[in-house]
N, C-alpha and C. Protein backbone atom coordinates (compact mmCIF):
# COMPACT_ATOMS: atom_id res chain seq x y z
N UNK A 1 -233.52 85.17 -28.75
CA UNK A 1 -232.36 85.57 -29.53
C UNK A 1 -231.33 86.19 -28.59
N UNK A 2 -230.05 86.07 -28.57
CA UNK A 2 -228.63 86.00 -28.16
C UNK A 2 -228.69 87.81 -28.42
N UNK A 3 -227.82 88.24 -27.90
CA UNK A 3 -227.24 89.80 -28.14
C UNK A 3 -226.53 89.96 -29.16
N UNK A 4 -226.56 91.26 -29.44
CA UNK A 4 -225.64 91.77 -30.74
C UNK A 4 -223.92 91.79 -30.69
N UNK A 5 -223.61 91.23 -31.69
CA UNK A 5 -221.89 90.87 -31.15
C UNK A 5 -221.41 91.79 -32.17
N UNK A 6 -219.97 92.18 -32.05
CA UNK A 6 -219.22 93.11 -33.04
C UNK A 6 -218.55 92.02 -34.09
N UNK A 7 -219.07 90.86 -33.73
CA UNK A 7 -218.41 89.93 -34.96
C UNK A 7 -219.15 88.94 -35.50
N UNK A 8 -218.89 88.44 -37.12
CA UNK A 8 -219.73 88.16 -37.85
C UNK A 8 -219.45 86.46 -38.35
N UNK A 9 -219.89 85.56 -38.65
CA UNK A 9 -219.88 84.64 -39.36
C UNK A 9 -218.63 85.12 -40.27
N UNK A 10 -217.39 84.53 -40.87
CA UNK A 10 -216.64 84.90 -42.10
C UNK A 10 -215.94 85.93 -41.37
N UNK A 11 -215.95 86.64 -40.36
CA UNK A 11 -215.10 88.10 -39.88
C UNK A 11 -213.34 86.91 -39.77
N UNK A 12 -211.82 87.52 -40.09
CA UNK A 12 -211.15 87.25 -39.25
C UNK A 12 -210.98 88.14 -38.34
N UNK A 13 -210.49 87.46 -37.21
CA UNK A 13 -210.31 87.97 -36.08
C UNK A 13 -208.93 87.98 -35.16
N UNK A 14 -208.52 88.62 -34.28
CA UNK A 14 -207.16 88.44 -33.55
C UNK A 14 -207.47 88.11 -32.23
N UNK A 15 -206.78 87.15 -31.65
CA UNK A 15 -207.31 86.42 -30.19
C UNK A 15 -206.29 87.42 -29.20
N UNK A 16 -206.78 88.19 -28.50
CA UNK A 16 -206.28 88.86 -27.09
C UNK A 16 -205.76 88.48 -26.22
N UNK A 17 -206.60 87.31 -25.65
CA UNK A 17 -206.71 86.86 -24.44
C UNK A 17 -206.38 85.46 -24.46
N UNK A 18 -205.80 84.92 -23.55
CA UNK A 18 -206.23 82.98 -23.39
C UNK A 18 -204.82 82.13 -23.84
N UNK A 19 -204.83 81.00 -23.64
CA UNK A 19 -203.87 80.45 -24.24
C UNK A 19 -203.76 80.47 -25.32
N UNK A 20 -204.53 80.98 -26.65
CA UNK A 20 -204.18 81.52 -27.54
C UNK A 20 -204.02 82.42 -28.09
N UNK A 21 -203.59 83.50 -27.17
CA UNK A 21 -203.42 84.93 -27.53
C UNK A 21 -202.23 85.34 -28.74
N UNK A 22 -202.66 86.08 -29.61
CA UNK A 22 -201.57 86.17 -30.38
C UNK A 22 -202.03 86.16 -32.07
N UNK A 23 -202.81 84.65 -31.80
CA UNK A 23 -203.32 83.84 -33.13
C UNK A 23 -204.41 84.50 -33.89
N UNK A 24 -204.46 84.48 -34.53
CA UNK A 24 -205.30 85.18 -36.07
C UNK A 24 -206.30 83.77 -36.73
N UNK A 25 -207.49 84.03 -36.89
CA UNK A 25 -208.17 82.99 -37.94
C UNK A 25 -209.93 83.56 -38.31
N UNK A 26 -210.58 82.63 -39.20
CA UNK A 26 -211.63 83.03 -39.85
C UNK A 26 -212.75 82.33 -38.44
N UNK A 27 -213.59 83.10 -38.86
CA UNK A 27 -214.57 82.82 -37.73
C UNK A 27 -215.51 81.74 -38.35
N UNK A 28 -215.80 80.44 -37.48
CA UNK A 28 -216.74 79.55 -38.53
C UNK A 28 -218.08 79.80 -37.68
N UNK A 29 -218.31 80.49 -36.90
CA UNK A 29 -219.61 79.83 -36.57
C UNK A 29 -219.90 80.92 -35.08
N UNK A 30 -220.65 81.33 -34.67
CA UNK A 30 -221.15 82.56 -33.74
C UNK A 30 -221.98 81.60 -32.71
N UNK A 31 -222.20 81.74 -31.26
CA UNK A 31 -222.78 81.00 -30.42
C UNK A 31 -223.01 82.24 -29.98
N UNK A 32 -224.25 82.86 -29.84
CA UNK A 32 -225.08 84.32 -29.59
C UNK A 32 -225.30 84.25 -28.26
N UNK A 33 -225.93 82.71 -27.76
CA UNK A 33 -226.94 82.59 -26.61
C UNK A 33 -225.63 82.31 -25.40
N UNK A 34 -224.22 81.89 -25.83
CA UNK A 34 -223.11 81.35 -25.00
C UNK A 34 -222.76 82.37 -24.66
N UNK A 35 -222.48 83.64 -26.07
CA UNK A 35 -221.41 84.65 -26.47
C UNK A 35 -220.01 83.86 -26.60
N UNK A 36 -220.38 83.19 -27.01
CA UNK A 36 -218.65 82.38 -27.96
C UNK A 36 -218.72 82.56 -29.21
N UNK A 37 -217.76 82.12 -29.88
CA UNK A 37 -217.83 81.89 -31.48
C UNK A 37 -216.57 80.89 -31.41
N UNK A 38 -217.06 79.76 -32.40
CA UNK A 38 -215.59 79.03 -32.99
C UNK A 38 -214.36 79.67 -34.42
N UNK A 39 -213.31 79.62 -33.92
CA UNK A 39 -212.42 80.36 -34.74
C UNK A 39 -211.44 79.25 -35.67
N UNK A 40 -211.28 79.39 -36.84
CA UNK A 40 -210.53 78.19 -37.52
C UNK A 40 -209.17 78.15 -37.15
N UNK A 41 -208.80 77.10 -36.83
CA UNK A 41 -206.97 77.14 -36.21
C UNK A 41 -206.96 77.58 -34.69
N UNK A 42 -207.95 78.00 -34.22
CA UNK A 42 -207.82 78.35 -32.92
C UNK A 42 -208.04 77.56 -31.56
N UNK A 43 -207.82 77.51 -30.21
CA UNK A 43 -208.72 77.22 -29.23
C UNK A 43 -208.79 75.61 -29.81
N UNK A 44 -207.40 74.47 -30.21
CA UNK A 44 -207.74 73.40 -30.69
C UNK A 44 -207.81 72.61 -29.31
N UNK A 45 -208.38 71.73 -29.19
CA UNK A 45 -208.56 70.69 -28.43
C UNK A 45 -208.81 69.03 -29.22
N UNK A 46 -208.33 68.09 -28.16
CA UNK A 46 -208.44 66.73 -28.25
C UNK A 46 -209.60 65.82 -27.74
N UNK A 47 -210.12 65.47 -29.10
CA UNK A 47 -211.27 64.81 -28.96
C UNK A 47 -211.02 63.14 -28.74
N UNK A 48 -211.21 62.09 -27.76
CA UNK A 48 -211.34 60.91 -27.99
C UNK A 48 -212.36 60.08 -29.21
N UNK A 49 -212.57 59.70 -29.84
CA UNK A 49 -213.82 59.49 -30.26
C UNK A 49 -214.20 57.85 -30.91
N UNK A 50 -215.01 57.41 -30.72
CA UNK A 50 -215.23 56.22 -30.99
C UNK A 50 -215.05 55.62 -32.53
N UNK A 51 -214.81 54.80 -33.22
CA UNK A 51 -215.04 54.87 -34.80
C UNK A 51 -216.53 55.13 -35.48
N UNK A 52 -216.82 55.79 -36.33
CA UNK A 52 -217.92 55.94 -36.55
C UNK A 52 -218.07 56.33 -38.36
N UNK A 53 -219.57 57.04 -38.85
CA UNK A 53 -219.42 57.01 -39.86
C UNK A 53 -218.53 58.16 -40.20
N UNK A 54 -218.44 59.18 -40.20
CA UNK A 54 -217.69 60.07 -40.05
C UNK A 54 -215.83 59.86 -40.09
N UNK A 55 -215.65 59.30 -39.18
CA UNK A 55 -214.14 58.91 -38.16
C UNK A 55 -214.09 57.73 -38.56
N UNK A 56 -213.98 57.00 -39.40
CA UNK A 56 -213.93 55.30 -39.88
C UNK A 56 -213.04 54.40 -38.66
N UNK A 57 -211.50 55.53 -38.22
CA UNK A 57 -210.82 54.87 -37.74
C UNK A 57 -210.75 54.99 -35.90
N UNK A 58 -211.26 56.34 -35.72
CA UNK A 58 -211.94 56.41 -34.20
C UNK A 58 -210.63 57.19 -34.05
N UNK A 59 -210.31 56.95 -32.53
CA UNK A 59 -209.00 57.61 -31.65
C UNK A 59 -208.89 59.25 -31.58
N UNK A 60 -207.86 59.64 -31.37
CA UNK A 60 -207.87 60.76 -31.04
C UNK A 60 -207.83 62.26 -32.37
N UNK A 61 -209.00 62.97 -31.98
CA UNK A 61 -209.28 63.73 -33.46
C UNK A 61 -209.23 65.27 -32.98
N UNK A 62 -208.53 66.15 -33.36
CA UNK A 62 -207.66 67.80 -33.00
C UNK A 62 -209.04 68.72 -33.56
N UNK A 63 -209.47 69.53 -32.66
CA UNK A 63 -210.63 69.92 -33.29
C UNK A 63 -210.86 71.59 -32.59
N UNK A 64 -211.61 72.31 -33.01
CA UNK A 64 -211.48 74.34 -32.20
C UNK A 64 -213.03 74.21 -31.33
N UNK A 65 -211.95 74.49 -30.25
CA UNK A 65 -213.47 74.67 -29.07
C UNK A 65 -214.38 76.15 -29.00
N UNK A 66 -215.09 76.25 -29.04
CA UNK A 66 -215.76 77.83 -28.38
C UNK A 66 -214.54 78.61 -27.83
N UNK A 67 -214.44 79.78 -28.25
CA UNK A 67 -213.66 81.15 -27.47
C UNK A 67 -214.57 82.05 -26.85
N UNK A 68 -214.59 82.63 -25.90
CA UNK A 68 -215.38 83.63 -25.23
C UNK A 68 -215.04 84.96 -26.81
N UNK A 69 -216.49 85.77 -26.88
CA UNK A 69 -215.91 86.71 -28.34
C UNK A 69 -215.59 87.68 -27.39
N UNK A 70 -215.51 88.12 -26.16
CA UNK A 70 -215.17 89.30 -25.29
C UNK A 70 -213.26 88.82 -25.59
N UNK A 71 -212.87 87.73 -26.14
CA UNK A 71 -211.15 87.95 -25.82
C UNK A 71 -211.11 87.64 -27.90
N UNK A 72 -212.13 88.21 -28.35
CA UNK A 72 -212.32 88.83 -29.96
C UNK A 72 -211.69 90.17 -30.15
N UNK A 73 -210.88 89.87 -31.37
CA UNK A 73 -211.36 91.45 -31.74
C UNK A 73 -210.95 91.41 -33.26
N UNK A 74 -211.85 92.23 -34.04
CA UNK A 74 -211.66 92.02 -35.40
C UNK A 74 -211.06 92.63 -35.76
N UNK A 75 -210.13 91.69 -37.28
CA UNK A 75 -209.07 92.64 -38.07
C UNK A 75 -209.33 93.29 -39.15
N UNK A 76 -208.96 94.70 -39.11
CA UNK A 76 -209.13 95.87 -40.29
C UNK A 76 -208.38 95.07 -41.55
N UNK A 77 -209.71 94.74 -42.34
CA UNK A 77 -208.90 94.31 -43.61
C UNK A 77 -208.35 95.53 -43.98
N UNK A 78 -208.59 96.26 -44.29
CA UNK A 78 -207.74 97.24 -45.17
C UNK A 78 -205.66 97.52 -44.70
N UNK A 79 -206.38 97.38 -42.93
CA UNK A 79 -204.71 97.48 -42.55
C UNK A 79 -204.15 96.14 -41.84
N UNK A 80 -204.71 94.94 -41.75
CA UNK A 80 -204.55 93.92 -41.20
C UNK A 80 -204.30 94.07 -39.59
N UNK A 81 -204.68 95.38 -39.03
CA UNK A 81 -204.49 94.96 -37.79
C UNK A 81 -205.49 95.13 -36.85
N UNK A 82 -205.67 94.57 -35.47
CA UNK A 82 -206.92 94.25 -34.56
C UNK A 82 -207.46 95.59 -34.27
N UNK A 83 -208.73 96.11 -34.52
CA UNK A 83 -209.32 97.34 -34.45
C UNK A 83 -210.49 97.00 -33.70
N UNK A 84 -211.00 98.32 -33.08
CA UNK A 84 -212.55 98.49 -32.33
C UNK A 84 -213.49 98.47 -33.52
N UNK A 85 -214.42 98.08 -33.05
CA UNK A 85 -215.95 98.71 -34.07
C UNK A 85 -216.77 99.03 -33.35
N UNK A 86 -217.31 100.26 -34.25
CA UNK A 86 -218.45 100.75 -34.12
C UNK A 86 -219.40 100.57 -35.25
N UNK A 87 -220.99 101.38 -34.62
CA UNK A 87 -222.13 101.13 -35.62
C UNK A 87 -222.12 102.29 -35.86
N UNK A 88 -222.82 102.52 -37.15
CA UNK A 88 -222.94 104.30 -37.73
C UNK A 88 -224.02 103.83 -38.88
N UNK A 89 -225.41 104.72 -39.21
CA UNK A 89 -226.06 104.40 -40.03
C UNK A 89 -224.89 105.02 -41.11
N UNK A 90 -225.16 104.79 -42.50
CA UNK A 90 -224.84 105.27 -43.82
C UNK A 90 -225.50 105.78 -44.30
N UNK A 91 -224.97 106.43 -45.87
CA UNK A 91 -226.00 107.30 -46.34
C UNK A 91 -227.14 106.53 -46.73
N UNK A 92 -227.21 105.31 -47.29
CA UNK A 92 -228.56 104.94 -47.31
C UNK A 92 -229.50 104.36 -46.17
N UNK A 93 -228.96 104.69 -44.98
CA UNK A 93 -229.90 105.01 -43.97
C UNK A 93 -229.62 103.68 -42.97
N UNK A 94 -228.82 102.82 -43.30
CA UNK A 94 -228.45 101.28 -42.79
C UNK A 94 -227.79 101.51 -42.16
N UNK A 95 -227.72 100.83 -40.79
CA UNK A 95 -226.55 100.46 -39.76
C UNK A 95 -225.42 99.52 -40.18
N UNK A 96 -224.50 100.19 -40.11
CA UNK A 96 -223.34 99.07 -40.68
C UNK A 96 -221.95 99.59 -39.39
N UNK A 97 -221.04 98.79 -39.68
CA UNK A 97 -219.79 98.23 -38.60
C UNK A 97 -218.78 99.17 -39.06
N UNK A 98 -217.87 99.72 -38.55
CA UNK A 98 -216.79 100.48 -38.60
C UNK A 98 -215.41 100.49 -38.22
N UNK A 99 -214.37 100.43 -38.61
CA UNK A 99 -213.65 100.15 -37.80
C UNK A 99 -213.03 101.82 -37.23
N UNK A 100 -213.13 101.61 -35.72
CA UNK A 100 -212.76 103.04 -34.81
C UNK A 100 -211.21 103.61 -35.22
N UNK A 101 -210.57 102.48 -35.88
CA UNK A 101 -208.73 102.77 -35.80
C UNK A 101 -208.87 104.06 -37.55
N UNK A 102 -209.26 103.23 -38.63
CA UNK A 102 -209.57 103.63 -40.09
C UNK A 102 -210.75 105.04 -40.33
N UNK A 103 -211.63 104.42 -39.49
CA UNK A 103 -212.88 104.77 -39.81
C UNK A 103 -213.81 104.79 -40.94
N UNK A 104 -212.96 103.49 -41.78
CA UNK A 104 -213.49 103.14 -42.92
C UNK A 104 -214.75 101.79 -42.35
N UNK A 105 -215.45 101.97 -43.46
CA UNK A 105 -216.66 100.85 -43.27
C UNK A 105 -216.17 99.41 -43.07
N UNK A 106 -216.87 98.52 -42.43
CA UNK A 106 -216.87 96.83 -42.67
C UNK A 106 -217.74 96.48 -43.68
N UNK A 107 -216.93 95.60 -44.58
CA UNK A 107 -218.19 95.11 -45.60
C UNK A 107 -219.45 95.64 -45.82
């Protein structure tokens, strides 16, 4: 098993770093063992691809590559903007996510 990341399946997030710095989107999918995650709208790249069942017509298909999650950082729903997290048990004794800016809970 991959390390513990500050971001979740469903988190949006704000991109820092990279040629897409700037951009905002929903996270589809966590790569633990890479430390990437794919981001929707983000990090698009051009796929060649053959016709298939999928692609009926083949050619060229726009698709989101892996982002390193170190140029991650998640957005405070409450204030929509890119915040730190931390862990803090709660009162019922569970570790849960925080955001450092609010200091209100994550989900």
């Amino acid at each position: 098993m991959g390390r513990k990341y500050h971001i979740k399946k469903g988190d949006t997030v704000y991109v820092i770093s990279g040629e897409s710095k700037g951009q905002q989107g929903r996270v589809l999918d966590v790569i633990t063992k890479e430390g990437k995650a794919i981001v929707e709208g983000v990090n698009m790249v051009s796929r060649h691809t053959k016709p298939n069942v999928k692609h009926k017509q083949g050619g060229i298909i726009k698709k989101e590559a892996p982002i390193d999650i170190t140029n991650l950082m998640l957005v405070d729903p409450s204030t929509g903007n890119p915040t730190k997290i931390g862990r803090r048990l709660n009162d019922k004794n569970k570790l849960v996510r925080y955001s450092k800016k609010t200091g209100e809970e994550i989900k």
